[in-house]
C-alpha atoms as a PDB file:
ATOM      1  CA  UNK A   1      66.099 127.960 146.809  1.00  0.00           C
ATOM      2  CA  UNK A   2      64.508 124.512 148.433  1.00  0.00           C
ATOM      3  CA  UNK A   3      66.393 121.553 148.027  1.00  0.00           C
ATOM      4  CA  UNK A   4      64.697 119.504 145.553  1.00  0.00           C
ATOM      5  CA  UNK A   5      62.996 115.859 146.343  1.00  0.00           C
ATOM      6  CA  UNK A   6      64.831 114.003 143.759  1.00  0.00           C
ATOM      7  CA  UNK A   7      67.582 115.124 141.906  1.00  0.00           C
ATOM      8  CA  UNK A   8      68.894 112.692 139.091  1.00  0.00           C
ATOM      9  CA  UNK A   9      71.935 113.771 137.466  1.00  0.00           C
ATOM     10  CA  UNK A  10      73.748 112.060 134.207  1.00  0.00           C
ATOM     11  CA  UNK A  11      71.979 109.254 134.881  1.00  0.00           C
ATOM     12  CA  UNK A  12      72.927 106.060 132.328  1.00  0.00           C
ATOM     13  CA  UNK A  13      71.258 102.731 131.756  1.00  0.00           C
ATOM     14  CA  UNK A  14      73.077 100.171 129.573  1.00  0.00           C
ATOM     15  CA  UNK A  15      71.728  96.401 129.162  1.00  0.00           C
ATOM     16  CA  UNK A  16      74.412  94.666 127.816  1.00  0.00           C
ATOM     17  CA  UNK A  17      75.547  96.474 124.573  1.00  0.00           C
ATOM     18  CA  UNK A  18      71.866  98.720 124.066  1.00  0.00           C
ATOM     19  CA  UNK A  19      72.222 102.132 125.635  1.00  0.00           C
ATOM     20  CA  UNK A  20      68.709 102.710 127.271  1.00  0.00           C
ATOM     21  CA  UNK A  21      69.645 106.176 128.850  1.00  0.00           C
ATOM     22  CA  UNK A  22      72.572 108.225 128.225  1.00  0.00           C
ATOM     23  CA  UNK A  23      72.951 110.897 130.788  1.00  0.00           C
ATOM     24  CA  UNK A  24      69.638 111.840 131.407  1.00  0.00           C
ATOM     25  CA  UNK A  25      69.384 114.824 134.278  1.00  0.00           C
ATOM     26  CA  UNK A  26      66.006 115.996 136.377  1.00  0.00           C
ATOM     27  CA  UNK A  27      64.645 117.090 139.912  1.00  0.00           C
ATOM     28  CA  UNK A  28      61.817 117.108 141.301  1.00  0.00           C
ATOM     29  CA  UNK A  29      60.992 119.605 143.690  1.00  0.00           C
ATOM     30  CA  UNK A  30      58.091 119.840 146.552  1.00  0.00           C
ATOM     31  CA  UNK A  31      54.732 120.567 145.295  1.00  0.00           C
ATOM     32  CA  UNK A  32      55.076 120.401 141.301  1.00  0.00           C
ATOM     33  CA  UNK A  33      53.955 117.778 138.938  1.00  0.00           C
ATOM     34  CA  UNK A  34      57.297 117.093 136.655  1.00  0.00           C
ATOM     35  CA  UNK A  35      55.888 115.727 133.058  1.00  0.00           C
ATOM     36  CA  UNK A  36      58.181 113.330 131.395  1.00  0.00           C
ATOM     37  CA  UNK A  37      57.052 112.989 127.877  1.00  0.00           C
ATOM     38  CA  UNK A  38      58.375 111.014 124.667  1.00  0.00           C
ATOM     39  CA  UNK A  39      57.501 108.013 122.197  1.00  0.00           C
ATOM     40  CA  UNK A  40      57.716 104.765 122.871  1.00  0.00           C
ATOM     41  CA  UNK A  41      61.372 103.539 123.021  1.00  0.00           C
ATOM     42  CA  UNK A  42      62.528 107.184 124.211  1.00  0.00           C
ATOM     43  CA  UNK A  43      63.571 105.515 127.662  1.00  0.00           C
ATOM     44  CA  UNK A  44      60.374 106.327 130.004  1.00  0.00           C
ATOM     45  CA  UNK A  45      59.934 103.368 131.617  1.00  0.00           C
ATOM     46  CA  UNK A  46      63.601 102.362 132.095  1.00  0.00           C
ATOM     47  CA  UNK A  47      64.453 106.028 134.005  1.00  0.00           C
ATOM     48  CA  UNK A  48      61.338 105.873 136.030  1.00  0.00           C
ATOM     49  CA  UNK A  49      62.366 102.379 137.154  1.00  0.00           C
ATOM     50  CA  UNK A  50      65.937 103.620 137.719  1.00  0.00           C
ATOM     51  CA  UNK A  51      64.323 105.998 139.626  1.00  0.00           C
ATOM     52  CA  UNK A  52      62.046 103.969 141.718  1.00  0.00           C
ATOM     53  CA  UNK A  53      64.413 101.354 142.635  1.00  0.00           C
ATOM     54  CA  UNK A  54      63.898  98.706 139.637  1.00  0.00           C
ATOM     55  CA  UNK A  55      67.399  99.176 138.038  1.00  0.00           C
ATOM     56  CA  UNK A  56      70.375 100.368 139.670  1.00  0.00           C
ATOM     57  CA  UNK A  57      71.708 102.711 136.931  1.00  0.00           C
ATOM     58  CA  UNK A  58      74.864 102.258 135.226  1.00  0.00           C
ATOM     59  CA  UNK A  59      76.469 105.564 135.469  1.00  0.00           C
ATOM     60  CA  UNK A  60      75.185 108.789 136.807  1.00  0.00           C
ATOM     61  CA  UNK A  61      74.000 109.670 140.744  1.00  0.00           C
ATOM     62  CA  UNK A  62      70.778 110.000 142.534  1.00  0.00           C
ATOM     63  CA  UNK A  63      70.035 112.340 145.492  1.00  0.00           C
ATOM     64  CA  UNK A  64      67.082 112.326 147.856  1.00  0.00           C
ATOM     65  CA  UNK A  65      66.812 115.765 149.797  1.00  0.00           C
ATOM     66  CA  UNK A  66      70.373 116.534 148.585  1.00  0.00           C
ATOM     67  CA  UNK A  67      71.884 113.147 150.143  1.00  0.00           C
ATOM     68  CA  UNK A  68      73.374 110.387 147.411  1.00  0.00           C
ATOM     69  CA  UNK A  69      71.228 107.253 147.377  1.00  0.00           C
ATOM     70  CA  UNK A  70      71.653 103.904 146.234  1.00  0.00           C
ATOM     71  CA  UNK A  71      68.460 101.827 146.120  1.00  0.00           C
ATOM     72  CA  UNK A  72      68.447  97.879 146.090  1.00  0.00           C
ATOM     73  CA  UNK A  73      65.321  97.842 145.335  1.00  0.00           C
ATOM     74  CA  UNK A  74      61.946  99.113 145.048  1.00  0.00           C
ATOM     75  CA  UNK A  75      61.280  98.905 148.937  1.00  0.00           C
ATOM     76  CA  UNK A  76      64.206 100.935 149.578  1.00  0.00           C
ATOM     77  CA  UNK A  77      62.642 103.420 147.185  1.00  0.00           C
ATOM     78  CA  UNK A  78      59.263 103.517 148.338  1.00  0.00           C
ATOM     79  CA  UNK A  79      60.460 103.628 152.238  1.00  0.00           C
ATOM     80  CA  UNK A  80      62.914 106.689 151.373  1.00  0.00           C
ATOM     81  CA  UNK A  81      59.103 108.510 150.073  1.00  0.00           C
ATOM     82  CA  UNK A  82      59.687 107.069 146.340  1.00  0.00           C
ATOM     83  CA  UNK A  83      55.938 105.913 145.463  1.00  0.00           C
ATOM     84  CA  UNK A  84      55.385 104.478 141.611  1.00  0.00           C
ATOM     85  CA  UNK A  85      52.077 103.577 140.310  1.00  0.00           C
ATOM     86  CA  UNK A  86      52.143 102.053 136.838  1.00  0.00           C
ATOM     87  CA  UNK A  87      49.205 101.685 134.519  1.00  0.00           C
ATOM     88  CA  UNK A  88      48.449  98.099 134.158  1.00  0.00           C
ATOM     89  CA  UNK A  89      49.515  96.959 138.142  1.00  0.00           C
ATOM     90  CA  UNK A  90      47.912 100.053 140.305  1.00  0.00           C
ATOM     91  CA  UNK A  91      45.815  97.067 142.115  1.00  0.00           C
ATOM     92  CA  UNK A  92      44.335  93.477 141.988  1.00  0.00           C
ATOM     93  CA  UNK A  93      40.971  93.763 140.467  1.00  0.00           C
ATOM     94  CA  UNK A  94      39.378  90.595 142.641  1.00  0.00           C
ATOM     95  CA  UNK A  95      40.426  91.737 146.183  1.00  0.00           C
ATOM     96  CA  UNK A  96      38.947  94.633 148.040  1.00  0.00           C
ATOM     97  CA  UNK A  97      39.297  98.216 148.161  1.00  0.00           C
ATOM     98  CA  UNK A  98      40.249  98.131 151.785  1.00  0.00           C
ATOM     99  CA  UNK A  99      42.556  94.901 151.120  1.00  0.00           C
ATOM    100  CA  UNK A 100      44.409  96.796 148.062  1.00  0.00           C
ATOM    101  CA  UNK A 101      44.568  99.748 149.843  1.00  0.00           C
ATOM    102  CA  UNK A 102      46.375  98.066 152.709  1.00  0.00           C
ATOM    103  CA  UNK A 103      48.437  95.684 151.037  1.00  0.00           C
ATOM    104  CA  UNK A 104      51.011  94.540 152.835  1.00  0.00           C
ATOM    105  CA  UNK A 105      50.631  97.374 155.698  1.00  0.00           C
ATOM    106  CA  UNK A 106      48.060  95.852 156.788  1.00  0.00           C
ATOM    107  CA  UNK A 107      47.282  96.918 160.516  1.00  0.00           C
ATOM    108  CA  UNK A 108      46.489  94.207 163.363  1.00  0.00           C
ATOM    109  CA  UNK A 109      44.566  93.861 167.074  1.00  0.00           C
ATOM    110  CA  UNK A 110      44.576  91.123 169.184  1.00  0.00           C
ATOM    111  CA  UNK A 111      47.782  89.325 170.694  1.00  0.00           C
ATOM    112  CA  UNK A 112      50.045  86.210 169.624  1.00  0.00           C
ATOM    113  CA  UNK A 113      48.467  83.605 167.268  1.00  0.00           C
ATOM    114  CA  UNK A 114      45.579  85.620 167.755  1.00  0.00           C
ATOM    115  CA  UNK A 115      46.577  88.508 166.024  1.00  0.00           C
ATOM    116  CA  UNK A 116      44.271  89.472 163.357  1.00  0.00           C
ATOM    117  CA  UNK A 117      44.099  92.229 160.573  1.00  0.00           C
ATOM    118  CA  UNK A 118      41.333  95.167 161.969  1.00  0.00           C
ATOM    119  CA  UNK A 119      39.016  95.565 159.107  1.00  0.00           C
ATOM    120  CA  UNK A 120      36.654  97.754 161.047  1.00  0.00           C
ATOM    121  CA  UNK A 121      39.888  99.908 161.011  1.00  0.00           C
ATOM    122  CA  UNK A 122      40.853  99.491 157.364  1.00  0.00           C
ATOM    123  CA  UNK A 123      37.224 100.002 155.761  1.00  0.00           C
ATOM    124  CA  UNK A 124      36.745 103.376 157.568  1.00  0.00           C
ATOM    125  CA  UNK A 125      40.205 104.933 156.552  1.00  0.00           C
ATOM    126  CA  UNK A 126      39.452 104.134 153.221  1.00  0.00           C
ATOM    127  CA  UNK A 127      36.853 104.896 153.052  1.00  0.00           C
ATOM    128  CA  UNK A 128      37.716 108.209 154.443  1.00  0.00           C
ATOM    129  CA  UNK A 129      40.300 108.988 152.136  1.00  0.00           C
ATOM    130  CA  UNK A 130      38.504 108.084 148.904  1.00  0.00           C
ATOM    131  CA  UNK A 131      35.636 110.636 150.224  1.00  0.00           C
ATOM    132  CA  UNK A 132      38.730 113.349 150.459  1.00  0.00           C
ATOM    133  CA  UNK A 133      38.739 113.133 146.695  1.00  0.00           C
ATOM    134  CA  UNK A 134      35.252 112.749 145.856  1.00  0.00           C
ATOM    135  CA  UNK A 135      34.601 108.836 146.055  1.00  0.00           C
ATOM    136  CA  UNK A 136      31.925 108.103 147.816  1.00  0.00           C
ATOM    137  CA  UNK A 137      32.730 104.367 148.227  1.00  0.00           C
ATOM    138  CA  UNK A 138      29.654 102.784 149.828  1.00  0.00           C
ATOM    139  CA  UNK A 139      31.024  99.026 150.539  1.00  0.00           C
ATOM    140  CA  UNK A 140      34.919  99.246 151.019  1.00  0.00           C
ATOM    141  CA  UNK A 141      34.644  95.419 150.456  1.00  0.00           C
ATOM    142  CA  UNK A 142      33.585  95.525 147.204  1.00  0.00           C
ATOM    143  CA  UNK A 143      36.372  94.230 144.446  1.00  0.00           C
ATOM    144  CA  UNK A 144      38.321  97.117 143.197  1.00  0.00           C
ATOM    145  CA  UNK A 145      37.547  95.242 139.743  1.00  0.00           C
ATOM    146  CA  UNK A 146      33.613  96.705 140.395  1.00  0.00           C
ATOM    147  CA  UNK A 147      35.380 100.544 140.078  1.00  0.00           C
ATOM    148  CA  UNK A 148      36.285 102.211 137.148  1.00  0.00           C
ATOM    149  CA  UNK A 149      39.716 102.904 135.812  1.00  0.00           C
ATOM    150  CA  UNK A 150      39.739 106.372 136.646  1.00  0.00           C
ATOM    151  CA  UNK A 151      38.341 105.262 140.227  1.00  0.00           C
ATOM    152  CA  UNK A 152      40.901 102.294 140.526  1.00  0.00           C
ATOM    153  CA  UNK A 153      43.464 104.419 139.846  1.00  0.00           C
ATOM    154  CA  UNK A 154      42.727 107.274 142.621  1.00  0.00           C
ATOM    155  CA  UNK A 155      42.327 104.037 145.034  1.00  0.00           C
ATOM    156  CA  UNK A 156      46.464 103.449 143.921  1.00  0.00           C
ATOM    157  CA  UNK A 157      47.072 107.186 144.334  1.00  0.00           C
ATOM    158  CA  UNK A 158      45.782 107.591 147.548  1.00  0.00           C
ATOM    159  CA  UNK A 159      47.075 104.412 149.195  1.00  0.00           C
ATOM    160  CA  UNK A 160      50.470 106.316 148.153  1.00  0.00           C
ATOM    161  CA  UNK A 161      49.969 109.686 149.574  1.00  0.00           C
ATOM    162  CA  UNK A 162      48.156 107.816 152.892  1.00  0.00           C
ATOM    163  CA  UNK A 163      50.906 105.742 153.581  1.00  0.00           C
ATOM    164  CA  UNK A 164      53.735 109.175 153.216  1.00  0.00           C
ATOM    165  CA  UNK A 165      54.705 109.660 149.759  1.00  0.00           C
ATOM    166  CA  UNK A 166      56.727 112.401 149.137  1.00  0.00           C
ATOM    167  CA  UNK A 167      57.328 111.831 145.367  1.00  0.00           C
ATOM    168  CA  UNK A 168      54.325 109.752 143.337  1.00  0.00           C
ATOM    169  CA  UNK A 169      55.702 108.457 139.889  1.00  0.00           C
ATOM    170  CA  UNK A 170      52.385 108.128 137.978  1.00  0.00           C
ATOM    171  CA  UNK A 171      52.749 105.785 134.644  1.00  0.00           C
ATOM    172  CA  UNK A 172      50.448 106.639 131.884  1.00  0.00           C
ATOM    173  CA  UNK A 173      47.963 107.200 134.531  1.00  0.00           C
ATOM    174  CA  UNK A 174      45.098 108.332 131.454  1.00  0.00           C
ATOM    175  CA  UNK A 175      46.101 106.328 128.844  1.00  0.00           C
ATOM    176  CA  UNK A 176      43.189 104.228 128.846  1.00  0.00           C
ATOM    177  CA  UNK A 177      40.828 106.200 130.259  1.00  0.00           C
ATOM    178  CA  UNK A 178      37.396 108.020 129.015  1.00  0.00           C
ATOM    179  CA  UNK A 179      36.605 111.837 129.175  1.00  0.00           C
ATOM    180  CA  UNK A 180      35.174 111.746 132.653  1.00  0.00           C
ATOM    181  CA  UNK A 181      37.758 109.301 134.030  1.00  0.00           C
ATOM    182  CA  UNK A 182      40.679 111.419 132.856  1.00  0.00           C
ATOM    183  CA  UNK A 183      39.282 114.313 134.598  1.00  0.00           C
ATOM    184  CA  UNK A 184      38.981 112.738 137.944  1.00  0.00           C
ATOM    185  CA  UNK A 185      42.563 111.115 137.825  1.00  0.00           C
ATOM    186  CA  UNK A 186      43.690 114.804 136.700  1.00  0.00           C
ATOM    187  CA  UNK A 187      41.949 116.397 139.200  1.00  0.00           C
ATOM    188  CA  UNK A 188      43.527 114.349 142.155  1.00  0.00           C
ATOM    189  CA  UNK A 189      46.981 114.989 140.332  1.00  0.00           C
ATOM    190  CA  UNK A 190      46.481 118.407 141.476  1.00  0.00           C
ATOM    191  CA  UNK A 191      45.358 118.049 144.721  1.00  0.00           C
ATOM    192  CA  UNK A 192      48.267 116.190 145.310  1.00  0.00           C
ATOM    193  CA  UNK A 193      50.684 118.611 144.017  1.00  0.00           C
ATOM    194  CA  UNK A 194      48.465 121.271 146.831  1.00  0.00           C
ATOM    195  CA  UNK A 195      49.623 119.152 149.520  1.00  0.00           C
ATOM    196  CA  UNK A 196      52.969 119.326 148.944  1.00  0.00           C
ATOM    197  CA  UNK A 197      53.846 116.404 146.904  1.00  0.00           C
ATOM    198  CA  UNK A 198      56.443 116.134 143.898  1.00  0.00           C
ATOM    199  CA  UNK A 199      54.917 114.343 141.208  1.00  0.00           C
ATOM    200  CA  UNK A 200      56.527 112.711 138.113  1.00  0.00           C
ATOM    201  CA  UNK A 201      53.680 112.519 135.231  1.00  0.00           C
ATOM    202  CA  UNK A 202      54.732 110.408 132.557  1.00  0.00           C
ATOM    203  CA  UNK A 203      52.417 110.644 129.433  1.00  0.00           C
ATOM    204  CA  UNK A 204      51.971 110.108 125.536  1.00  0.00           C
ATOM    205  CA  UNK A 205      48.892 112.901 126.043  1.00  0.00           C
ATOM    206  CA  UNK A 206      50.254 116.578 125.356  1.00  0.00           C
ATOM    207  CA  UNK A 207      47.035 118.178 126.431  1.00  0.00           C
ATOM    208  CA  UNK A 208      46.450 116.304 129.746  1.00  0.00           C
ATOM    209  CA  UNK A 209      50.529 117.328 130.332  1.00  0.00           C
ATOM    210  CA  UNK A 210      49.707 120.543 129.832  1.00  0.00           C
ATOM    211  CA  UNK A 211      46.077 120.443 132.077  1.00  0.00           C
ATOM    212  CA  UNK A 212      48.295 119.673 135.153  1.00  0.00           C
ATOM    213  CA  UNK A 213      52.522 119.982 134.334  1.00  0.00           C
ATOM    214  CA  UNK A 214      54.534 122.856 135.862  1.00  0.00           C
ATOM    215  CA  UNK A 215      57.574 121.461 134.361  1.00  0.00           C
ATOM    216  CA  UNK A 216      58.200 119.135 131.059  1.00  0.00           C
ATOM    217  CA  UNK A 217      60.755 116.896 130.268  1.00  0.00           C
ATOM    218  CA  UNK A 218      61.019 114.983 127.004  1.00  0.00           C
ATOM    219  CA  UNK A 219      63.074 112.217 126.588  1.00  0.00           C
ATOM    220  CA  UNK A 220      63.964 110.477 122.879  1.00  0.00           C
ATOM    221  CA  UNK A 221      66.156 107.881 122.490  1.00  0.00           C
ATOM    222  CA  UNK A 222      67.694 107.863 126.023  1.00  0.00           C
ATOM    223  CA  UNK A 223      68.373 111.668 125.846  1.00  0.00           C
ATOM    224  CA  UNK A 224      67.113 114.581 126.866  1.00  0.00           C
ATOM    225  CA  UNK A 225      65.398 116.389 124.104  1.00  0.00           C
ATOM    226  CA  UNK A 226      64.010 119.866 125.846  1.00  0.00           C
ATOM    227  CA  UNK A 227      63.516 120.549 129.231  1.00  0.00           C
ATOM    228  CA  UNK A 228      61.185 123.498 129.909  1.00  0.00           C
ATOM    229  CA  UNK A 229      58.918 125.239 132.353  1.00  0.00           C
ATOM    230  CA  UNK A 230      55.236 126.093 132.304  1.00  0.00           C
ATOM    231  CA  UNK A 231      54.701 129.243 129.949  1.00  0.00           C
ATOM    232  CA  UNK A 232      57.568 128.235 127.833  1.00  0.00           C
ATOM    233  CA  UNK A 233      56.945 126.000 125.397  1.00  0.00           C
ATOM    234  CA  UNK A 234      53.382 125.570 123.829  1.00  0.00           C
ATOM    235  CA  UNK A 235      51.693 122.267 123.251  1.00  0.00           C
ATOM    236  CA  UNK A 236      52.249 122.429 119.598  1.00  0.00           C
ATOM    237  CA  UNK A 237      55.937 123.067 120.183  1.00  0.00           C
ATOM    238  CA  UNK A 238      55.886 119.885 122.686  1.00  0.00           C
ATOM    239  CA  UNK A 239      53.545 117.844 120.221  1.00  0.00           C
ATOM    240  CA  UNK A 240      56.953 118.448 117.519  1.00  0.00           C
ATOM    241  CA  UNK A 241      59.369 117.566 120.054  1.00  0.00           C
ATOM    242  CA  UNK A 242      57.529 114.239 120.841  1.00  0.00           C
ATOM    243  CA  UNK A 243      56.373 113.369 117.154  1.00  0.00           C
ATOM    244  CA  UNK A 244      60.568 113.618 116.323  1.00  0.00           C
ATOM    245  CA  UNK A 245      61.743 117.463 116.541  1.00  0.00           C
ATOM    246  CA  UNK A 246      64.327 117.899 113.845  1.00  0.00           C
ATOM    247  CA  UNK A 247      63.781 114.415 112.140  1.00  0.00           C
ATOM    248  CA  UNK A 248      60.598 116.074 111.896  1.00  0.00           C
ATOM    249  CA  UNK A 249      60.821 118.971 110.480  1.00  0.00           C
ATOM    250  CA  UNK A 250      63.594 117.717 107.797  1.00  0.00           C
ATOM    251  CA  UNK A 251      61.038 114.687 106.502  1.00  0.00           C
ATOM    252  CA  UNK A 252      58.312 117.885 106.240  1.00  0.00           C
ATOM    253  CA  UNK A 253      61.052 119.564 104.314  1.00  0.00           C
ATOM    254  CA  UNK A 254      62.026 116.932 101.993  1.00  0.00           C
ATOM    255  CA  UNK A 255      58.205 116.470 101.148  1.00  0.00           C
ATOM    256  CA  UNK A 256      57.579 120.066 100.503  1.00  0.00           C
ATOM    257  CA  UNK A 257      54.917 120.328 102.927  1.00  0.00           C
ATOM    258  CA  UNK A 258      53.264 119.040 106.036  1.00  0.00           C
ATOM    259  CA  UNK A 259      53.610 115.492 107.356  1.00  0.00           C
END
């Protein structure tokens, strides 16, 4: 069996006296899209920033192809393959496509204080990539603030898999998104998984989980609730587990019927 990406074992988040995780355990392996699901509070956003170099975790150890790591911080992260793209800071509406997609890899030409960033360069790569997933971006100058969410967010994605990803955390990357939208950031979700990438899919949406997940993972309260593959668990059984699982089922119980 193939070493996985990311392996996260026990892994433990306390801020001061409030436990955020408490021994929370996942890999990610090489071309499967990991779906980390739960309510607000269940700890989402604190693992995946444990994960991505944010917060050094408390307890617990992280290994990148097998070997322990200890990030500083979220360059350390992103230059061991660790890419994150969260929902609200993917890119900065009022600069460029080719300006966000380079950000701060920009490349240059010319020599000494004449040194200058090659935007001939920049606009045809991406404008090249966004055309490998169906953009047909006809200025690469034009603010990314001019694209549409689902659009802005493939621009995030494939600045990530240009620049060598080998794991892309995606945060809520629907959540705000229409019908058409969704489909196009889903879509891309799975060509990335084709070429070889782990992906970590964090989502309040059972059904788009489900459209793309090979594994799920859902998290409540800083635990692990259920961990299961593809084919395993159906999306009503997952819908339960997220809307409260036991706590649940007892309240529907109690009231003698269905909440």
């Amino acid at each position: 069996m193939s070493t996985p990406i990311i392996e996260m074992r026990n892994i433990e988040k306390h801020f001061g006296s409030v436990i955020a995780l408490a021994g929370v355990s996942l890999e990610v392996n090489a071309g499967e899209v990991l779906c980390l699901l739960g309510d607000n509070g269940a700890g989402k956003s604190t693992f995946i920033k444990t994960m991505s170099g944010v917060h050094a975790p408390s307890a617990g150890e992280m290994l990148v192809d097998g070997k322990p790591v200890h990030f500083s911080g979220p360059r350390e992260a992103l230059d061991a393959g660790i890419a994150t793209v969260y929902q609200d800071l993917a890119v900065i509406p009022l600069m460029s496509i080719t300006r966000n997609f380079f950000m701060g890899r920009e490349p240059t030409k010319g020599f000494g204080p004449f040194r200058h960033i090659d935007f001939n360069y920049c606009d045809g790569v991406a404008r090249e990539e966004m055309k490998k997933i169906g953009i047909d971006v006809r200025d690469p100058g034009q603010a990314v603030g001019t694209l549409s969410g689902g659009e802005r967010q493939c621009v995030a994605i494939s600045r990530a898999v240009y620049f060598g990803a080998k794991v892309l955390i995606l945060d809520e990357p629907t959540s705000a998104l229409g019908v058409r939208q969704t489909s196009m950031v889903l879509k891309y979700v799975n060509m990335v998984r084709n070429k070889g990438l782990g992906v970590v899919f964090i989502s309040h949406n059972v059904r788009h989980a489900m459209a793309v997940g090979d594994k799920f993972n859902v998290l409540n309260r800083g635990r692990t609730l259920e961990t299961a593959n593809k084919g395993e668990i159906t999306p009503e059984e997952l819908q339960n587990l997220m809307a409260g699982g036991q706590e649940l089922a007892d309240l529907e119980s109690s009231l003698g019927g269905t909440v």
